[in-house]
C-alpha atoms as a PDB file:
ATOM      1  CA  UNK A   1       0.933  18.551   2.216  1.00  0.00           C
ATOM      2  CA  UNK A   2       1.845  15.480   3.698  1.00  0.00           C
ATOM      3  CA  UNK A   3       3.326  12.245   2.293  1.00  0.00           C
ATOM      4  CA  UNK A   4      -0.160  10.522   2.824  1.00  0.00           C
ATOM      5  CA  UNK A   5      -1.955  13.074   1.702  1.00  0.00           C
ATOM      6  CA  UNK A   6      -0.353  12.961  -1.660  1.00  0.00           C
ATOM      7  CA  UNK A   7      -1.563   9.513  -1.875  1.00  0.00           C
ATOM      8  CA  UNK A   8      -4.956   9.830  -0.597  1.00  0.00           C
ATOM      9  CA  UNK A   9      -5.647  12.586  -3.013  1.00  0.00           C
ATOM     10  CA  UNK A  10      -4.089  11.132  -5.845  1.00  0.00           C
ATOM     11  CA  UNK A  11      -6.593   7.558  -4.641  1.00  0.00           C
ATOM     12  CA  UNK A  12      -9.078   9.188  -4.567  1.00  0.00           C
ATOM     13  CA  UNK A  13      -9.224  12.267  -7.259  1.00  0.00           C
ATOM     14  CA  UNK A  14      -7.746  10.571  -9.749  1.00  0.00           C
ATOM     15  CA  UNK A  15      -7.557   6.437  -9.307  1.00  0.00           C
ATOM     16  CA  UNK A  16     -11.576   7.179  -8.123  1.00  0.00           C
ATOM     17  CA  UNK A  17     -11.363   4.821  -4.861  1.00  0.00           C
ATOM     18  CA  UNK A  18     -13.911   4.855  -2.528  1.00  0.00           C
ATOM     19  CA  UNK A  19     -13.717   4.516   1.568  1.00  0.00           C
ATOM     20  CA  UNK A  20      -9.917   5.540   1.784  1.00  0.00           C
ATOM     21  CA  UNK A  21      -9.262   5.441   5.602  1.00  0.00           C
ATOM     22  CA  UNK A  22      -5.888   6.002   7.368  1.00  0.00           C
ATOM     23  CA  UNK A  23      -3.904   4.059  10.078  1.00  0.00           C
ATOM     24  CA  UNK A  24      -0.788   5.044  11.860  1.00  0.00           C
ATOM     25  CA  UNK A  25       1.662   2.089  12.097  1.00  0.00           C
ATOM     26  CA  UNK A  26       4.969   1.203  14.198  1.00  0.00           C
ATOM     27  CA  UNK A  27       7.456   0.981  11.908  1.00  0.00           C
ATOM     28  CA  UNK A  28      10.294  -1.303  12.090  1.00  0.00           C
ATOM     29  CA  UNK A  29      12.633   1.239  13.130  1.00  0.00           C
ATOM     30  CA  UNK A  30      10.014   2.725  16.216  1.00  0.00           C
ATOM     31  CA  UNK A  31       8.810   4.944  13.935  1.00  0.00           C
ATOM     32  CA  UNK A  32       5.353   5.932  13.063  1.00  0.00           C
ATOM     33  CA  UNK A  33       4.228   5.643   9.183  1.00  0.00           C
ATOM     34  CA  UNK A  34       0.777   6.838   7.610  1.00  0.00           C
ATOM     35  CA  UNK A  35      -0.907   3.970   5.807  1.00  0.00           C
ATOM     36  CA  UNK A  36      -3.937   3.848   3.563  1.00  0.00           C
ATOM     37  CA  UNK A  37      -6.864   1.542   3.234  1.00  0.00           C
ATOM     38  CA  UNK A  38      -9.684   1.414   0.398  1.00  0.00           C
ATOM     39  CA  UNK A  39     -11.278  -0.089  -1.995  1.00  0.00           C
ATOM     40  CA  UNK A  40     -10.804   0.757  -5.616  1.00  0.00           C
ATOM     41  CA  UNK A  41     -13.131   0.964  -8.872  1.00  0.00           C
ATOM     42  CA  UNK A  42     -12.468  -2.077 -10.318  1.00  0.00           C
ATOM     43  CA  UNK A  43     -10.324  -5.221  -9.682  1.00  0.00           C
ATOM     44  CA  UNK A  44      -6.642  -4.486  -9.774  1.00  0.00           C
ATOM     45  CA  UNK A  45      -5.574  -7.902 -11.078  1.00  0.00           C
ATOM     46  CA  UNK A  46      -7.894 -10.922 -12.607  1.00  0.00           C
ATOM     47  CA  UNK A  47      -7.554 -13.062  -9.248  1.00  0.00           C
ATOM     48  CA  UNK A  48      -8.940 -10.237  -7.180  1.00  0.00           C
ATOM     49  CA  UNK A  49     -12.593 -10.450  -5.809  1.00  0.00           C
ATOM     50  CA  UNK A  50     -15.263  -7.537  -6.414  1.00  0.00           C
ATOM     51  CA  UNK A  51     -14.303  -4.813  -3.901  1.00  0.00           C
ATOM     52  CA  UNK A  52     -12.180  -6.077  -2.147  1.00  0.00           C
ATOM     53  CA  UNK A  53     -10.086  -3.740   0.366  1.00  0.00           C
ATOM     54  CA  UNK A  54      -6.435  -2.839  -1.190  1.00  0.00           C
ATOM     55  CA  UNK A  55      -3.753  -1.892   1.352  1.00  0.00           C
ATOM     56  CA  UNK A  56      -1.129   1.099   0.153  1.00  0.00           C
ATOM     57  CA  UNK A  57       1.898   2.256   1.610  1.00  0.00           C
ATOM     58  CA  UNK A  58       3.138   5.914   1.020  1.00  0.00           C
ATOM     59  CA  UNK A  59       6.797   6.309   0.210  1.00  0.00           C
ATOM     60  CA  UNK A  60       9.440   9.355  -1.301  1.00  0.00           C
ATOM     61  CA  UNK A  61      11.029   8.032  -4.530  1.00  0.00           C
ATOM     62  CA  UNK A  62      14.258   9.267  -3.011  1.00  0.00           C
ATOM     63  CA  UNK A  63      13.516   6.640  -0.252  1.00  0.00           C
ATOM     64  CA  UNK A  64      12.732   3.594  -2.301  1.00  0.00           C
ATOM     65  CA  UNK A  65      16.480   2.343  -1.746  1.00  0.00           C
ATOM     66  CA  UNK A  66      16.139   3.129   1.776  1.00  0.00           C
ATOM     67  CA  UNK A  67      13.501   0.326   2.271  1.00  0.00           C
ATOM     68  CA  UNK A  68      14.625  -2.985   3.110  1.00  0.00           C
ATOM     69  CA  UNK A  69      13.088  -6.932   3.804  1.00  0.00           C
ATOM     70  CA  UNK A  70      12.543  -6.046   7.761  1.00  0.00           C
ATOM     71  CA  UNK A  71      10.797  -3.312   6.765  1.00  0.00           C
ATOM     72  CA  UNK A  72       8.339  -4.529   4.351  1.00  0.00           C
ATOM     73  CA  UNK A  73       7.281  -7.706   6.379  1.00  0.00           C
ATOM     74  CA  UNK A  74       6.760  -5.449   9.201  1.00  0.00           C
ATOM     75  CA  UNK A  75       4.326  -3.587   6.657  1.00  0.00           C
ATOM     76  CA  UNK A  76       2.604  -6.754   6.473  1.00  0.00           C
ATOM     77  CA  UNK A  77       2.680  -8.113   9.920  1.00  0.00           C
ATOM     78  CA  UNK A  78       1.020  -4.628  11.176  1.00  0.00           C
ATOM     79  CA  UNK A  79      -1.288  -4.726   8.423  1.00  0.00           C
ATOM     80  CA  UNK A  80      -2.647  -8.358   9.103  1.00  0.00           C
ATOM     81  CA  UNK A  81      -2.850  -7.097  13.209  1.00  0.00           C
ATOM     82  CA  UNK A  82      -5.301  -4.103  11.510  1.00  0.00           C
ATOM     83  CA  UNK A  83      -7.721  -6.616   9.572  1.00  0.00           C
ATOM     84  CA  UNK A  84      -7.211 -10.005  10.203  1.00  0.00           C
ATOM     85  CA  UNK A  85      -4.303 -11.349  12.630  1.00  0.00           C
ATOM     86  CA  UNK A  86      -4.468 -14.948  11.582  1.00  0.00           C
ATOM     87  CA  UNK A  87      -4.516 -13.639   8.005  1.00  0.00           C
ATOM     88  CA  UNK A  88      -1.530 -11.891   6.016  1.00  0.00           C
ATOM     89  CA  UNK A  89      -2.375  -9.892   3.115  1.00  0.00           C
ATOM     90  CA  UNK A  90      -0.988 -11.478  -0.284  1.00  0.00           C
ATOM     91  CA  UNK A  91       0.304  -8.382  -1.199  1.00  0.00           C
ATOM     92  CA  UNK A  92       0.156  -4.618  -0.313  1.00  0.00           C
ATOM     93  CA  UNK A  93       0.627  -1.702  -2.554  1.00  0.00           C
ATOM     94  CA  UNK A  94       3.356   0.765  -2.186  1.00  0.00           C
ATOM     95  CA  UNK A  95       2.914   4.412  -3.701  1.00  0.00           C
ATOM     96  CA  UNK A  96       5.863   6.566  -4.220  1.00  0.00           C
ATOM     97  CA  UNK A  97       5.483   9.774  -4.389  1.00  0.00           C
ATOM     98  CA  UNK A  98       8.118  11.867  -6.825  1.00  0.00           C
ATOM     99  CA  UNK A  99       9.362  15.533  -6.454  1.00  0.00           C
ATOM    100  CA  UNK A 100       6.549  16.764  -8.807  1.00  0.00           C
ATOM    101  CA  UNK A 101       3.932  15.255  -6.965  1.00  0.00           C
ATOM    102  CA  UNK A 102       3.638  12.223  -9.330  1.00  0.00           C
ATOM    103  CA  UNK A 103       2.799   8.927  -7.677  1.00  0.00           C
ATOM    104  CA  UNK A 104       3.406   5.785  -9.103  1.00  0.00           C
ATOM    105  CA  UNK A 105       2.096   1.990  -7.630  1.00  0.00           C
ATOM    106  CA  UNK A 106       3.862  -0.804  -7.325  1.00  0.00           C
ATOM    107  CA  UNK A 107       2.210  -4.611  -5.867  1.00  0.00           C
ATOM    108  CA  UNK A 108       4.502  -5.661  -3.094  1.00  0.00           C
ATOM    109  CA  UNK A 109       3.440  -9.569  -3.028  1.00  0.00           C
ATOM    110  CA  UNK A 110       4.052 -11.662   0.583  1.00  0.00           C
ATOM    111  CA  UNK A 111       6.125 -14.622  -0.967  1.00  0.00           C
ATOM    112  CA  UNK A 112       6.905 -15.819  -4.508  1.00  0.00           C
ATOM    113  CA  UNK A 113       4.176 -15.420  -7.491  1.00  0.00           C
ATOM    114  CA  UNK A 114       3.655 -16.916 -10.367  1.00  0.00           C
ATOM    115  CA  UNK A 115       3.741 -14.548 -13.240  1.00  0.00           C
ATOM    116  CA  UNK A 116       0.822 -13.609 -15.281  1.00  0.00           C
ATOM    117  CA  UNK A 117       0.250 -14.926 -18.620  1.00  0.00           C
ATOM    118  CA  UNK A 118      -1.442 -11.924 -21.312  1.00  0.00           C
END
């Protein structure tokens, strides 16, 4: 099973989102990359808006100190081309994918955030 496949099952199986789509990307390196759109169940964060469409990027664990700053901006650059071009996302979501089939999310914001108070 493939990388994206992994995630896309695990989206929708288990974290119950609806409309997952896929979209082949350039990535930094002239590489291709799988990439996953949806919308989840319920707002991820308080600031989100009712469905809105989440953006998730499939990575190995074993990668994770493989990716670098070029890389993730170009995430975002070919995402914003996808949806909106004069629009960057404010953040994407990247799932990584361990060597038991475990996946794991992380928010990958575009810039600096404030942090959350509980």
């Amino acid at each position: 099973m493939s990388l994206a496949n992994q995630v896309e099952t695990n989206l929708v199986h288990h974290n119950l989102w609806s409309d997952v789509k896929r979209h082949e990307i350039a990535n930094y390196n002239d590489t291709k990359i799988t990439i996953l759109r949806g919308k989840p169940p319920a707002k991820l964060e308080t600031g989100d808006e009712d469905g809105s469409t989440e953006w998730v990027v499939p990575k190995l664990m074993t990668s994770k100190n493989d990716m670098n700053i070029t890389e993730i901006d170009n995430w975002f650059v070919q995402i914003s081309q996808l949806s909106d071009p004069k629009i960057r996302p404010l953040r994407i979501t990247i799932g990584l994918v361990n060597d038991d089939a475990t996946v794991v999310y992380y928010f990958i914001h575009d810039g600096i955030v404030k942090p959350r108070q509980n």
